[in-house]
Protein backbone atom coordinates (compact mmCIF):
# COMPACT_ATOMS: atom_id res chain seq x y z
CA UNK A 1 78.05 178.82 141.03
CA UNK A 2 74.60 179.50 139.58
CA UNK A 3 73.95 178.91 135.77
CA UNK A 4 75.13 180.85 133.31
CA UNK A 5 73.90 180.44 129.34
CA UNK A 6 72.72 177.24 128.70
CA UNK A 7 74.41 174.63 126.80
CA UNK A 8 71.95 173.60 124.15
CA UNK A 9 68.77 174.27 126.06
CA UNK A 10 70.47 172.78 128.74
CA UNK A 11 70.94 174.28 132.23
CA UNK A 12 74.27 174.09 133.21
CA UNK A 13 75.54 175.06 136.31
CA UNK A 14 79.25 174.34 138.66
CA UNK A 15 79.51 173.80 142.46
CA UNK A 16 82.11 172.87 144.41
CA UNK A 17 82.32 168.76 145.03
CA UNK A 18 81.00 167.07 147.99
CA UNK A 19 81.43 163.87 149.74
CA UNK A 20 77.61 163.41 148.94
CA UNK A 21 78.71 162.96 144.71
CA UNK A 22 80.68 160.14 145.69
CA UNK A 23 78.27 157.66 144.35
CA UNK A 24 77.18 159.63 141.38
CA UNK A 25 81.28 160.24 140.89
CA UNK A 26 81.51 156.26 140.87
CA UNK A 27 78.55 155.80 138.43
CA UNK A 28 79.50 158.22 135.92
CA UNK A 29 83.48 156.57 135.89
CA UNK A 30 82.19 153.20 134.79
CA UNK A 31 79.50 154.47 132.73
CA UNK A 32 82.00 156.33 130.81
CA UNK A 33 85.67 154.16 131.05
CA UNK A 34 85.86 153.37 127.09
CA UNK A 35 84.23 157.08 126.44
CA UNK A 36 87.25 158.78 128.23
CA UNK A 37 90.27 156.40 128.64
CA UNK A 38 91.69 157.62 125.05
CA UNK A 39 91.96 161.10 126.58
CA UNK A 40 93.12 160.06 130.51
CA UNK A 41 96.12 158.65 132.37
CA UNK A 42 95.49 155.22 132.81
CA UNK A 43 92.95 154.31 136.02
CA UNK A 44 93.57 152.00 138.66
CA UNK A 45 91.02 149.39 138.76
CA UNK A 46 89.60 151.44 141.93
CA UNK A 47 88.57 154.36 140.33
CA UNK A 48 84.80 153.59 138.96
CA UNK A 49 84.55 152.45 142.63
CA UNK A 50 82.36 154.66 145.58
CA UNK A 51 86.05 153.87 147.52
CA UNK A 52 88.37 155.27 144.80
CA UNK A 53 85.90 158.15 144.00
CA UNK A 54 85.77 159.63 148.33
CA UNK A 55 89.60 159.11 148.03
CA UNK A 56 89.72 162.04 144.89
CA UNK A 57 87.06 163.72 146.05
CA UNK A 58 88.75 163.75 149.96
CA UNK A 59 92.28 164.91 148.24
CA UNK A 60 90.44 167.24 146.01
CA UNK A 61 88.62 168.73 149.02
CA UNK A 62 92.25 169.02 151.24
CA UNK A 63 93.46 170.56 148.12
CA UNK A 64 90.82 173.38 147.92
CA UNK A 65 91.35 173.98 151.50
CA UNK A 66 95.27 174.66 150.56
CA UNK A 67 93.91 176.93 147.93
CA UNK A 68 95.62 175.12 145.42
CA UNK A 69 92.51 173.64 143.72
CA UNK A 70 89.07 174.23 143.06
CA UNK A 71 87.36 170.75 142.14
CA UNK A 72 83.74 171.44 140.95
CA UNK A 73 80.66 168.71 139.52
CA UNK A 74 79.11 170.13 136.38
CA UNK A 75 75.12 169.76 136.41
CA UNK A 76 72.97 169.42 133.75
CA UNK A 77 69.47 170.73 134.38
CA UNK A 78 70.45 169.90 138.39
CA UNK A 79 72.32 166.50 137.22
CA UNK A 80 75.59 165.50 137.86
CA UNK A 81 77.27 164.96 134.93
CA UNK A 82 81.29 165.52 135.46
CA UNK A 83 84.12 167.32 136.63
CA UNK A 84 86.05 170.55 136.07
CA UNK A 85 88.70 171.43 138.09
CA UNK A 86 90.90 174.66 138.27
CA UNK A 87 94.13 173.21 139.72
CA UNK A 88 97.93 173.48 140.30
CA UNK A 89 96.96 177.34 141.49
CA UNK A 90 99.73 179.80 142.17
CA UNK A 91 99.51 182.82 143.77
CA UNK A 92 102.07 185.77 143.56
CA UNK A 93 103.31 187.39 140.60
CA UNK A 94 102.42 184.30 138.19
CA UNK A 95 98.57 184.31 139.45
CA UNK A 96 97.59 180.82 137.31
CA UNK A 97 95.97 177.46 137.49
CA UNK A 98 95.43 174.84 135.02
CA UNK A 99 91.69 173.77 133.45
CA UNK A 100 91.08 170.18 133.34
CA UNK A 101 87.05 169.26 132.45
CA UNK A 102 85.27 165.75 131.26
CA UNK A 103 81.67 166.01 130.62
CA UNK A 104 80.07 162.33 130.60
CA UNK A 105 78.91 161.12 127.01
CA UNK A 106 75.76 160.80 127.43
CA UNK A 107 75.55 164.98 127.24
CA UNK A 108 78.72 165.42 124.50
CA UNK A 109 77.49 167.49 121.83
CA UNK A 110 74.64 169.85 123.91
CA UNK A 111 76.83 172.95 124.69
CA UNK A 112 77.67 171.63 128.44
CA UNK A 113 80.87 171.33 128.29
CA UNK A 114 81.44 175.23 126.73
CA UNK A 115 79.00 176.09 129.02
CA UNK A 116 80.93 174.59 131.99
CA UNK A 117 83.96 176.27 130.70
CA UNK A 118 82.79 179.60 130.15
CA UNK A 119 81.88 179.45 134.29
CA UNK A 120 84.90 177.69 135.25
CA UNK A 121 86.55 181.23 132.93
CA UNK A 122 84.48 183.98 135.04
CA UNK A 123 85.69 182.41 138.16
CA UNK A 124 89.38 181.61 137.86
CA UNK A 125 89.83 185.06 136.03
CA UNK A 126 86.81 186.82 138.42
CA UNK A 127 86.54 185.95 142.39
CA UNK A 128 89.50 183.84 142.39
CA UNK A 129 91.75 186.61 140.90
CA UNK A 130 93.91 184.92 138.56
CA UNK A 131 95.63 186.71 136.00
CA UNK A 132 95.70 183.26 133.45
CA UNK A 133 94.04 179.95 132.76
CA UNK A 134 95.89 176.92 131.05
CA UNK A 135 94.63 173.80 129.19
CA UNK A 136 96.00 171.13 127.64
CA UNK A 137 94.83 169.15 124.69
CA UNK A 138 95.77 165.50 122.76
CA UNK A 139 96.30 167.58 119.12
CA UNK A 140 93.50 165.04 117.73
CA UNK A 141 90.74 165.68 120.28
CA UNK A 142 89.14 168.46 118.40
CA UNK A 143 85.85 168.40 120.57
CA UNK A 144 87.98 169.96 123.27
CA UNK A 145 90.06 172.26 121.16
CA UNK A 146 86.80 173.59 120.03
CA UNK A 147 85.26 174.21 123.84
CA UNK A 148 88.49 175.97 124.62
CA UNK A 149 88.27 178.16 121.55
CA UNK A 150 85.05 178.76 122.04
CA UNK A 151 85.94 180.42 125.55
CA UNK A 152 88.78 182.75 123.99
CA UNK A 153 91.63 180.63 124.67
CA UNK A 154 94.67 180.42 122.27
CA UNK A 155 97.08 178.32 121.74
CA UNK A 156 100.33 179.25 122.88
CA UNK A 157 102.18 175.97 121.57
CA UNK A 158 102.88 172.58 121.64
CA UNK A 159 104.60 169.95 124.03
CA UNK A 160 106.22 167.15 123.42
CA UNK A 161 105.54 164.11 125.53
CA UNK A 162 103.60 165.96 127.56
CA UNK A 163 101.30 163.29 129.45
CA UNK A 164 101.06 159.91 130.03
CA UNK A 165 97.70 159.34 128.81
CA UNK A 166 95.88 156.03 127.57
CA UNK A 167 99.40 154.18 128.98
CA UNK A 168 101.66 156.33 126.93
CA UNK A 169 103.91 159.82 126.94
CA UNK A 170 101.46 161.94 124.26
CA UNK A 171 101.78 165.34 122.50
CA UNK A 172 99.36 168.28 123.79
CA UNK A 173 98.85 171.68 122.54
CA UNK A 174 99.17 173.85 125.37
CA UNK A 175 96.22 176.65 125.53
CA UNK A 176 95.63 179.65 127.70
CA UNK A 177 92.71 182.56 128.49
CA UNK A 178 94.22 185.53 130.28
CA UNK A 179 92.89 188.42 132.21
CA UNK A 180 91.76 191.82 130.34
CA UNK A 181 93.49 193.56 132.61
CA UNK A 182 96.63 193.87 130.37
């Protein structure tokens, strides 16, 4: 997906994963382990590995093939700097997919992430014809909160126990972006 306003003088930009990010993928996991595991399920000790990285990136692929998925990279100025995906899409009357997005540390705070959003937005609600777009947020991670606000989502309430995340059942506030089609 080309570029669309730049995060903080940043060029930010989606595409759709490849089996080439793989090592990239890898990097950025153990790069960022303590940056993210307060706001992730718990990670088998394959994941920061090239091998546990193909094995998401070959499910996320079979899943975009299903059409159930669409598991993108978000670049920085042509960098690879972390995931978004649009996932757990249905099609029929309800027409909705979840957002789920981690932007390594080392760009936090530059716009990429609301950037990244704002794309990941004009696609699930343009070409790919969904009607709404869900996210989910630990109450305390306010970084988030603020990306998703940022893109005109609202919250729409609060779930108890929602996710296991950082090794235990957690809280979210549930968000969503719909359509202007009314």
């Amino acid at each position: 997906m080309s570029p669309a306003a730049p995060g903080g003088g940043v060029d930010v930009a989606l595409r759709l994963v490849a089996e080439d990010d793989v090592a990239v993928l890898a990097h950025l996991a153990r790069a960022n382990i303590a940056f993210l595991a307060p706001w992730e399920p718990e990670r088998g000790p394959d994941h920061a590995t090239e091998d546990g990285q193909r094995r998401l990136v070959e499910v996320a692929l079979a899943q975009h093939a299903a059409g159930t998925h669409w598991p993108a990279v978000v670049l920085a100025d042509g960098a690879v700097v972390g995931r978004l995906t649009v996932s757990d899409v249905v099609r029929g009357p309800f027409l909705s997919g979840h957002l789920g997005y981690w932007v390594s540390e080392h760009v936090g705070g530059r716009g990429v992430g609301t950037a990244a959003v704002a794309q990941a937005v004009a696609l699930a609600l343009g070409p790919m014809g969904l009607h709404r777009l869900q996210a989910a947020t630990l109450p305390h991670n306010e970084r988030s909160r603020a990306v998703l606000r940022r893109n005109g989502f609202e919250e729409i309430g609060y779930a108890p126990r929602y996710l296991r995340i950082a090794g235990r059942w957690q809280d979210h506030v549930l968000h969503q972006r719909l359509t202007d089609d009314g």
